[in-house]
C-alpha atoms as a PDB file:
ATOM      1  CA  UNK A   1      54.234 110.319  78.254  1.00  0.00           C
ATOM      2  CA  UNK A   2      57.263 111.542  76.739  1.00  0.00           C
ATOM      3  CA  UNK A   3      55.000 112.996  73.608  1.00  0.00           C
ATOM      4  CA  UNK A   4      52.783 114.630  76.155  1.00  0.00           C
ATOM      5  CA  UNK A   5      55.176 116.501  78.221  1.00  0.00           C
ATOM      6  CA  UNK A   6      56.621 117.433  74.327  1.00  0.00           C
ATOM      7  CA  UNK A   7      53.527 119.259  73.249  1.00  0.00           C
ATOM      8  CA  UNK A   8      52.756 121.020  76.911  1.00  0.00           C
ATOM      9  CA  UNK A   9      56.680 122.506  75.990  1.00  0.00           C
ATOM     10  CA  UNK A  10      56.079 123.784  72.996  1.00  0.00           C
ATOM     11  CA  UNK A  11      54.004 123.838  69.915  1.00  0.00           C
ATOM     12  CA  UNK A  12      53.923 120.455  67.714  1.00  0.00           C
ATOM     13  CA  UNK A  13      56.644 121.332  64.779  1.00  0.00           C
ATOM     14  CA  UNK A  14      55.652 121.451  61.408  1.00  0.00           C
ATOM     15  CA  UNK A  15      56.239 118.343  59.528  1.00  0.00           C
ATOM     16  CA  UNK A  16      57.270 119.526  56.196  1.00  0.00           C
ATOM     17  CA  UNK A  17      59.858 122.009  58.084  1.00  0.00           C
ATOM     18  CA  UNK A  18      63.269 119.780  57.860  1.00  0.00           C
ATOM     19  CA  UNK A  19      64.037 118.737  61.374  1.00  0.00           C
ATOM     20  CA  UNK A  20      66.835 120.725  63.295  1.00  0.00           C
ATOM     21  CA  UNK A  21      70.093 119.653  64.014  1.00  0.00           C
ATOM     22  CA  UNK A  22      71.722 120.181  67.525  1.00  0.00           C
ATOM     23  CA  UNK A  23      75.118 119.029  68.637  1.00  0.00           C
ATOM     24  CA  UNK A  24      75.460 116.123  70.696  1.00  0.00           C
ATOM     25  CA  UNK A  25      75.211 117.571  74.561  1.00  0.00           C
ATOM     26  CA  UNK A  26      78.849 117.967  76.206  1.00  0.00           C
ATOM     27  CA  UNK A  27      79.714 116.220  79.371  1.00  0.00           C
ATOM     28  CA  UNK A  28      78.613 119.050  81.698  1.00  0.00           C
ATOM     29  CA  UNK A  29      75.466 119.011  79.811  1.00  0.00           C
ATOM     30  CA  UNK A  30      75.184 115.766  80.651  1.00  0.00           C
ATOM     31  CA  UNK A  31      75.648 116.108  84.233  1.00  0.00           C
ATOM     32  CA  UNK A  32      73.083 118.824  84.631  1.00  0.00           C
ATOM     33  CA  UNK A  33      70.266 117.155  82.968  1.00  0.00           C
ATOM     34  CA  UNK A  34      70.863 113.880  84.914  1.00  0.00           C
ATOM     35  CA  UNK A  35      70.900 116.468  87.722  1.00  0.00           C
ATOM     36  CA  UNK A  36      67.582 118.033  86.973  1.00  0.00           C
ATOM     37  CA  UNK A  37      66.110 114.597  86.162  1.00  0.00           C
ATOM     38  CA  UNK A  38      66.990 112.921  90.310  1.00  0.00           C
ATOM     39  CA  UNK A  39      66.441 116.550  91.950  1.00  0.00           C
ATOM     40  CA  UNK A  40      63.301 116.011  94.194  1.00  0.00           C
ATOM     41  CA  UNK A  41      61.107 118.192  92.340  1.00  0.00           C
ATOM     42  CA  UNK A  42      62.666 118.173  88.981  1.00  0.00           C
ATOM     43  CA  UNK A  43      59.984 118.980  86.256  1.00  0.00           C
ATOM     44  CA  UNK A  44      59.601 115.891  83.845  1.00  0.00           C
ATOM     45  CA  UNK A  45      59.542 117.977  80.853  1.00  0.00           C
ATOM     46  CA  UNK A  46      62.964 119.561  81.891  1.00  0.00           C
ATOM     47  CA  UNK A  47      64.523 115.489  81.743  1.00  0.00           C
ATOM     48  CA  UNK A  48      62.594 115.124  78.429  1.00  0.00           C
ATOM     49  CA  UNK A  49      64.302 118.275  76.889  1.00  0.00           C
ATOM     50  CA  UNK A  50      67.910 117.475  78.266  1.00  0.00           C
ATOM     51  CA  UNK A  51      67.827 114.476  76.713  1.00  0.00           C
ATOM     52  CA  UNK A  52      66.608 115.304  73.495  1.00  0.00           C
ATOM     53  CA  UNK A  53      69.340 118.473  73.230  1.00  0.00           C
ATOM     54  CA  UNK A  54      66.804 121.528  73.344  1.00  0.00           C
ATOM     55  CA  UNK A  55      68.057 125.063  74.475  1.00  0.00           C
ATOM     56  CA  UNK A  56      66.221 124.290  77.625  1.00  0.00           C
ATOM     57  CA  UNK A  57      68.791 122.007  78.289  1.00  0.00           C
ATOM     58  CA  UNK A  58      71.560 124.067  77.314  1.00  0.00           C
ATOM     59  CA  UNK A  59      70.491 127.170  79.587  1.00  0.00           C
ATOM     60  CA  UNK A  60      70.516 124.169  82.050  1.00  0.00           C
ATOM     61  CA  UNK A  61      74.122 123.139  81.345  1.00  0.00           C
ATOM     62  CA  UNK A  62      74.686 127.363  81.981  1.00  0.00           C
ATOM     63  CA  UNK A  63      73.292 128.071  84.775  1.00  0.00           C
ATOM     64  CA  UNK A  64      74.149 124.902  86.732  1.00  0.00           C
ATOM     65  CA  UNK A  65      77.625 124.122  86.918  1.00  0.00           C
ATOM     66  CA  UNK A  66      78.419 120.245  87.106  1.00  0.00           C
ATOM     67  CA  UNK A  67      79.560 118.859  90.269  1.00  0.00           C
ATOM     68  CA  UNK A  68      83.121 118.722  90.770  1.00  0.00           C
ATOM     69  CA  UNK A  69      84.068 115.131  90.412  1.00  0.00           C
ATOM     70  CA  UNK A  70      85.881 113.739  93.627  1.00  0.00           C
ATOM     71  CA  UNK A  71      89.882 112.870  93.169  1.00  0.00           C
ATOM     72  CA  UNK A  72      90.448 109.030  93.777  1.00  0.00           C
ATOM     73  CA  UNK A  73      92.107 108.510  97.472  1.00  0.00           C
ATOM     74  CA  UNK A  74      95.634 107.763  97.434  1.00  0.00           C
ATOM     75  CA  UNK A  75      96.797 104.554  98.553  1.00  0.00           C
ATOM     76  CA  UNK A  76      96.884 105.025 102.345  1.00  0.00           C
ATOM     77  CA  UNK A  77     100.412 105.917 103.711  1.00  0.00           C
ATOM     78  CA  UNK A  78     102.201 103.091 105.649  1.00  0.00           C
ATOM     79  CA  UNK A  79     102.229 102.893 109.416  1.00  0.00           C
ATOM     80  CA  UNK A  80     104.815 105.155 111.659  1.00  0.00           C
ATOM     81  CA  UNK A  81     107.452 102.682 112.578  1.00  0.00           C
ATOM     82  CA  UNK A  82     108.588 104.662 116.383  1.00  0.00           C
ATOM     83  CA  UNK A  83     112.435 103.225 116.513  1.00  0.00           C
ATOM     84  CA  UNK A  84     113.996 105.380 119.078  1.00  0.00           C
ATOM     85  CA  UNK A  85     111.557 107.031 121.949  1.00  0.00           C
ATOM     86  CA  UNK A  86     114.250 108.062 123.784  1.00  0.00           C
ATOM     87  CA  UNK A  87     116.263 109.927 120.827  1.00  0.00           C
ATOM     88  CA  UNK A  88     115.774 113.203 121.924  1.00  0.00           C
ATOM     89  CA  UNK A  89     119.140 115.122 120.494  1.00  0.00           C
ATOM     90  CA  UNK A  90     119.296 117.872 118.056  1.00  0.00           C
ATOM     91  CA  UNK A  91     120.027 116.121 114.461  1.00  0.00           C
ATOM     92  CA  UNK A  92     119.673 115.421 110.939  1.00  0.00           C
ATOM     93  CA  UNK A  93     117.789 112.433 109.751  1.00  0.00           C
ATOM     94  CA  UNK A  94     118.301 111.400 105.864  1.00  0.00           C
ATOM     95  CA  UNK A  95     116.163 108.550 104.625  1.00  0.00           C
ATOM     96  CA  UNK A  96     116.964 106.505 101.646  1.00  0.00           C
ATOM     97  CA  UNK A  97     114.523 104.193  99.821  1.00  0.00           C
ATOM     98  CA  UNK A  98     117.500 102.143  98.639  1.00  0.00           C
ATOM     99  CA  UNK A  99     120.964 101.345  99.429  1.00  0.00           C
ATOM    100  CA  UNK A 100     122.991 104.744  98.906  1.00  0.00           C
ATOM    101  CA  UNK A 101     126.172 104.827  96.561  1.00  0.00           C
ATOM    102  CA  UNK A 102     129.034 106.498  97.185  1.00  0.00           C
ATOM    103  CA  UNK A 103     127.954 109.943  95.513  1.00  0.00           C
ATOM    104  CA  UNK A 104     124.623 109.920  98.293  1.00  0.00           C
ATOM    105  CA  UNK A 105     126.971 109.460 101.210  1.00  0.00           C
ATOM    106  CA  UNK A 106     129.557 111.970  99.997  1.00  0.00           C
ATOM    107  CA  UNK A 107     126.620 114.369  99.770  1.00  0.00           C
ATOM    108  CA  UNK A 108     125.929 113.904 102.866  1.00  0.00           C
ATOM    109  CA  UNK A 109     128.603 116.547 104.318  1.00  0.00           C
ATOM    110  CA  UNK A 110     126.215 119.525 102.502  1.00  0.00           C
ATOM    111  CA  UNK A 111     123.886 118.497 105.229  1.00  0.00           C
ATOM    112  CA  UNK A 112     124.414 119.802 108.908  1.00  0.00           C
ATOM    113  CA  UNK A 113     124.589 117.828 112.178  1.00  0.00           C
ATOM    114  CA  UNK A 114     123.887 114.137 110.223  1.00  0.00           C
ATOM    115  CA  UNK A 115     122.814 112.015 113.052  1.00  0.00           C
ATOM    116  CA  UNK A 116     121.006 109.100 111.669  1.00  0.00           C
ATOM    117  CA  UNK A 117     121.204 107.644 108.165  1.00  0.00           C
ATOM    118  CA  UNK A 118     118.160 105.701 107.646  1.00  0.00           C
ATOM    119  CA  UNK A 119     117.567 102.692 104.464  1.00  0.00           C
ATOM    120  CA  UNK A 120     114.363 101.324 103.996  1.00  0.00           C
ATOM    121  CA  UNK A 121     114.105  98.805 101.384  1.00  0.00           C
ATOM    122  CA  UNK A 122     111.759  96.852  99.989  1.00  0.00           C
ATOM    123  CA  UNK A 123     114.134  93.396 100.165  1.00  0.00           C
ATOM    124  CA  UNK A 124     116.657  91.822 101.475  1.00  0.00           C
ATOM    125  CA  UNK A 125     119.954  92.563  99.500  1.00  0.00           C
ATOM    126  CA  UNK A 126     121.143  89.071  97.768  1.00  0.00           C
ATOM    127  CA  UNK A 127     124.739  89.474  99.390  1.00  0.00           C
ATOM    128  CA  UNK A 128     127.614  91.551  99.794  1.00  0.00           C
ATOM    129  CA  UNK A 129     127.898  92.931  96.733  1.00  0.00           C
ATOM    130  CA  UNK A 130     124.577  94.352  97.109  1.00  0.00           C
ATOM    131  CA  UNK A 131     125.398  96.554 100.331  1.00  0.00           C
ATOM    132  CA  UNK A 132     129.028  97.034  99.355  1.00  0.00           C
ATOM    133  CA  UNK A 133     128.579 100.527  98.108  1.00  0.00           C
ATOM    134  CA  UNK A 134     127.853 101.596 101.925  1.00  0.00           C
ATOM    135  CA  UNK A 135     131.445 100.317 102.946  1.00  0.00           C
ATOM    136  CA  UNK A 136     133.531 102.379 100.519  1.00  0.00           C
ATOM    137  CA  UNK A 137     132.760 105.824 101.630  1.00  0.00           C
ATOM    138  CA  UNK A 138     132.770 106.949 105.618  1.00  0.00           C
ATOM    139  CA  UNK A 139     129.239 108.219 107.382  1.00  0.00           C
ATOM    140  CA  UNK A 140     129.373 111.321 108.622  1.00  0.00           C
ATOM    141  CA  UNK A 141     131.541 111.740 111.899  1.00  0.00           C
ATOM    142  CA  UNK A 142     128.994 110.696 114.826  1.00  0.00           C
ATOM    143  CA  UNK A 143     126.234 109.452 112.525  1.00  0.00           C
ATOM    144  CA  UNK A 144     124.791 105.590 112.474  1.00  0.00           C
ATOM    145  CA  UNK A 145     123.526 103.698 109.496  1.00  0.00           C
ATOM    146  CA  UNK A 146     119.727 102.313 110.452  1.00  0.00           C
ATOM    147  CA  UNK A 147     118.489  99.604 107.758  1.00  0.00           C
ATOM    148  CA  UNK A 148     114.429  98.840 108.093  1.00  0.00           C
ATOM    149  CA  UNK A 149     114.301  95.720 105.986  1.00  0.00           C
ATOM    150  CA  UNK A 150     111.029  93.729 105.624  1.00  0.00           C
ATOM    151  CA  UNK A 151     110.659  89.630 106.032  1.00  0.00           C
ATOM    152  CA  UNK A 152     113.318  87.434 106.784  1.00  0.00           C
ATOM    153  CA  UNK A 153     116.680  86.800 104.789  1.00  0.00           C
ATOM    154  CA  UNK A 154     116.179  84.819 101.998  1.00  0.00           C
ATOM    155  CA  UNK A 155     119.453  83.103 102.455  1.00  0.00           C
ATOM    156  CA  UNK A 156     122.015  83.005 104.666  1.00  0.00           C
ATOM    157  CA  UNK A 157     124.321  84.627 102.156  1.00  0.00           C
ATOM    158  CA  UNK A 158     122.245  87.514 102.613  1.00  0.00           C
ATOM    159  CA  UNK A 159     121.888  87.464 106.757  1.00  0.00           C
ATOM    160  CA  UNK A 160     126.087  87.035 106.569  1.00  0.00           C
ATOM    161  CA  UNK A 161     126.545  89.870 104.262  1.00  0.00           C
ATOM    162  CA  UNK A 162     125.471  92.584 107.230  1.00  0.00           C
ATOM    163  CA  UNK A 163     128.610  91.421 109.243  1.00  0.00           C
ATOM    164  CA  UNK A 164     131.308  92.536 106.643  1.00  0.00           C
ATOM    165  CA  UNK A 165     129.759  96.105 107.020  1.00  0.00           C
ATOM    166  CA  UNK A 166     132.070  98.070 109.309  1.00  0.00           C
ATOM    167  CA  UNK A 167     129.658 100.631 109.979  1.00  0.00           C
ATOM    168  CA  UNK A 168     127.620 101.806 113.134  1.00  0.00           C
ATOM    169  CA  UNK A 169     124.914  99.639 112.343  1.00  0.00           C
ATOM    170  CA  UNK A 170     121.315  99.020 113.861  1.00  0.00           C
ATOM    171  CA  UNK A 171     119.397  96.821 111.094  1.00  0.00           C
ATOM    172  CA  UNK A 172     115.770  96.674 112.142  1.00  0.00           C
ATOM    173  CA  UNK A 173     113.428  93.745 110.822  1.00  0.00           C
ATOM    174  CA  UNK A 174     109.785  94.072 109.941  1.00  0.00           C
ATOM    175  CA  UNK A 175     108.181  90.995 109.739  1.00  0.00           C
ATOM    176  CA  UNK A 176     104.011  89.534 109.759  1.00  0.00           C
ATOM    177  CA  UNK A 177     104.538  86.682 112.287  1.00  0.00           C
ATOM    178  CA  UNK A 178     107.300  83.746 113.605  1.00  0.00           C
ATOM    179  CA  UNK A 179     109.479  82.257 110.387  1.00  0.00           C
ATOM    180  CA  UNK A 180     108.077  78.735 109.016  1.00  0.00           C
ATOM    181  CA  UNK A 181     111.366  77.744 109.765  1.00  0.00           C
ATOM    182  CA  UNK A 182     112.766  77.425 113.048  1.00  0.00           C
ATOM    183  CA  UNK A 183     116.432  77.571 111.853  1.00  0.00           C
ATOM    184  CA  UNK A 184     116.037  81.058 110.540  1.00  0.00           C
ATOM    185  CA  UNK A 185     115.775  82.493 114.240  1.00  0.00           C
ATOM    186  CA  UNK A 186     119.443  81.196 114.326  1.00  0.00           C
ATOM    187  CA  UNK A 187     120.281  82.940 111.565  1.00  0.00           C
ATOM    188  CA  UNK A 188     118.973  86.532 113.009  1.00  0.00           C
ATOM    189  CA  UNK A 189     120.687  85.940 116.015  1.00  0.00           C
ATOM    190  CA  UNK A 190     124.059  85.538 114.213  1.00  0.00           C
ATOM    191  CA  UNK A 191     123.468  88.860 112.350  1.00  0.00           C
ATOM    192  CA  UNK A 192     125.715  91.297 114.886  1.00  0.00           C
ATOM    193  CA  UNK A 193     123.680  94.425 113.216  1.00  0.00           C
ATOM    194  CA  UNK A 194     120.622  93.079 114.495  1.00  0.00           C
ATOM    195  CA  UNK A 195     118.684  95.456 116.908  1.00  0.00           C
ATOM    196  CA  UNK A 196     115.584  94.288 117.117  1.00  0.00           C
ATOM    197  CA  UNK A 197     112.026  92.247 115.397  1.00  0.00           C
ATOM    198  CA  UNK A 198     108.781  94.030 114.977  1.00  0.00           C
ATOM    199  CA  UNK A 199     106.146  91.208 114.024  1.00  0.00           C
ATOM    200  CA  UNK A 200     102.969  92.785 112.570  1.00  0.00           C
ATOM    201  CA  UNK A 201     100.472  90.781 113.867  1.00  0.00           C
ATOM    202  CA  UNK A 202      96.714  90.710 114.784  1.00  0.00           C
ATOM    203  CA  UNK A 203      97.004  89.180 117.793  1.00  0.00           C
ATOM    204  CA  UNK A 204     100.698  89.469 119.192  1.00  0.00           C
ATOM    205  CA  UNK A 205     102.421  86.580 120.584  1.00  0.00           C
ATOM    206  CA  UNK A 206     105.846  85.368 121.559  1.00  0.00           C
ATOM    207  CA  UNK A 207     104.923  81.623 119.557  1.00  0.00           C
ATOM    208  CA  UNK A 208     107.763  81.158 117.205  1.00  0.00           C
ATOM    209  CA  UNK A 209     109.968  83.265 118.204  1.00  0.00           C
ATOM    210  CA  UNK A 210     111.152  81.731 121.554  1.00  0.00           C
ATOM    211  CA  UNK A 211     114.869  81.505 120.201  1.00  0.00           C
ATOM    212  CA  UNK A 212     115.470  85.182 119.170  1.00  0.00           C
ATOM    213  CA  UNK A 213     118.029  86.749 120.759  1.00  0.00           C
ATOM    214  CA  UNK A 214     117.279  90.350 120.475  1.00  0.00           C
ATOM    215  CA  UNK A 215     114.037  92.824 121.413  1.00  0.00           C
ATOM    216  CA  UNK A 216     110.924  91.889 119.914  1.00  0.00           C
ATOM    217  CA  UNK A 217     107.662  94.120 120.066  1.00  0.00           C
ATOM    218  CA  UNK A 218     104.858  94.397 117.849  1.00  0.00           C
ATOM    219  CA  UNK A 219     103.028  96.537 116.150  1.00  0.00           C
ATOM    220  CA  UNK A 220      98.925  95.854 115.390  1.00  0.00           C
ATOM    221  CA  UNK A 221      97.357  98.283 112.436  1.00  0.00           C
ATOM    222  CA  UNK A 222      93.881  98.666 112.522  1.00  0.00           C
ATOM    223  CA  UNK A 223      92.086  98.443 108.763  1.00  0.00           C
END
């Protein structure tokens, strides 16, 4: 078929003629002929000479831009975490994705009316070393220190180290479900920064977690 369609094109070349030499198609070119070839209606013959490289395919690869190739999602931003409903005063908010050193709180005065000073990490510091940065320069007058930490404490060492912070602190936990062990809970409940638990869970219940001694709510994210 593919010979056929050839000679309805054009007229059969000369074999003693040597043969012509066109460059290799670009990607655009590309696109368009494979374009032309799935378009409902698409002449065969117009496939046939995109692949081989004629001009037809070229004016082609002109006159018919190549789709614009969609820009992979991003990965999906995390869930709103609501921690005050009732905080309603004017303010300043600064977030930190890390524990602040004494240069980020001293730049904090550049900012006006510092309310909250929010940490969310992505562990539990080992111990007080770890958080010690956060005790050698003062918040803001009127400002708290809120610290969104995920799981549980890995050790006690680093559930103790929150109560040698003298600092307005609210530490809130995120966690997927009651601890494997039941001593843990009495290890939150000795952490005096402790405000509350949110448990991500599928189906929310109070199993497990019978002991704690501070607000717990949940949180479900649909997929």
């Amino acid at each position: 078929m593919a010979r056929a369609d050839l000679s309805i094109c054009g007229p059969h070349p000369d074999p003693e003629m040597p043969p012509m030499k066109t460059p290799f198609p670009t990607l655009p070119a590309l696109l368009a002929s494979t374009l032309l070839t799935l378009s409902p209606g698409a002449i065969p013959a117009a496939g046939a000479d995109a692949r081989e490289g004629s001009p037809a395919a070229a004016d082609s690869a002109r006159t018919i831009p190549a789709p614009a190739v969609p820009a992979l999602p991003a990965e999906p931003p995390p869930a709103p975490l609501l921690l005050d409903p009732l905080d309603l005063g004017f303010g300043t908010s600064v977030v930190f994705p890390r524990i602040p050193t004494t240069r980020d709180l001293s730049d904090l005065a550049y900012y006006p009316a510092v309310q909250h000073v929010v940490i969310q990490l992505e562990r539990w510091p080992e111990g007080w070393e770890g958080i010690r940065p956060m005790q050698d320069y003062p918040l803001p007058e009127g400002a708290d220190l809120i610290v969104i930490v995920p799981g549980y404490p890995p050790s006690r060492q680093a559930a103790e180290a929150w109560n040698y912070l003298r600092r307005p602190l609210r530490i809130v936990m995120l966690v997927e479900g009651p601890p494997t062990d039941r001593g843990t809970i009495l290890e939150l409940n000795a952490i005096r920064g402790l405000e509350r638990v949110i448990a991500d869970m599928a189906n929310p219940s109070r199993s497990g977690f019978e002991r704690l001694q501070r607000p717990l709510s949940f949180r479900v994210r649909k997929r």
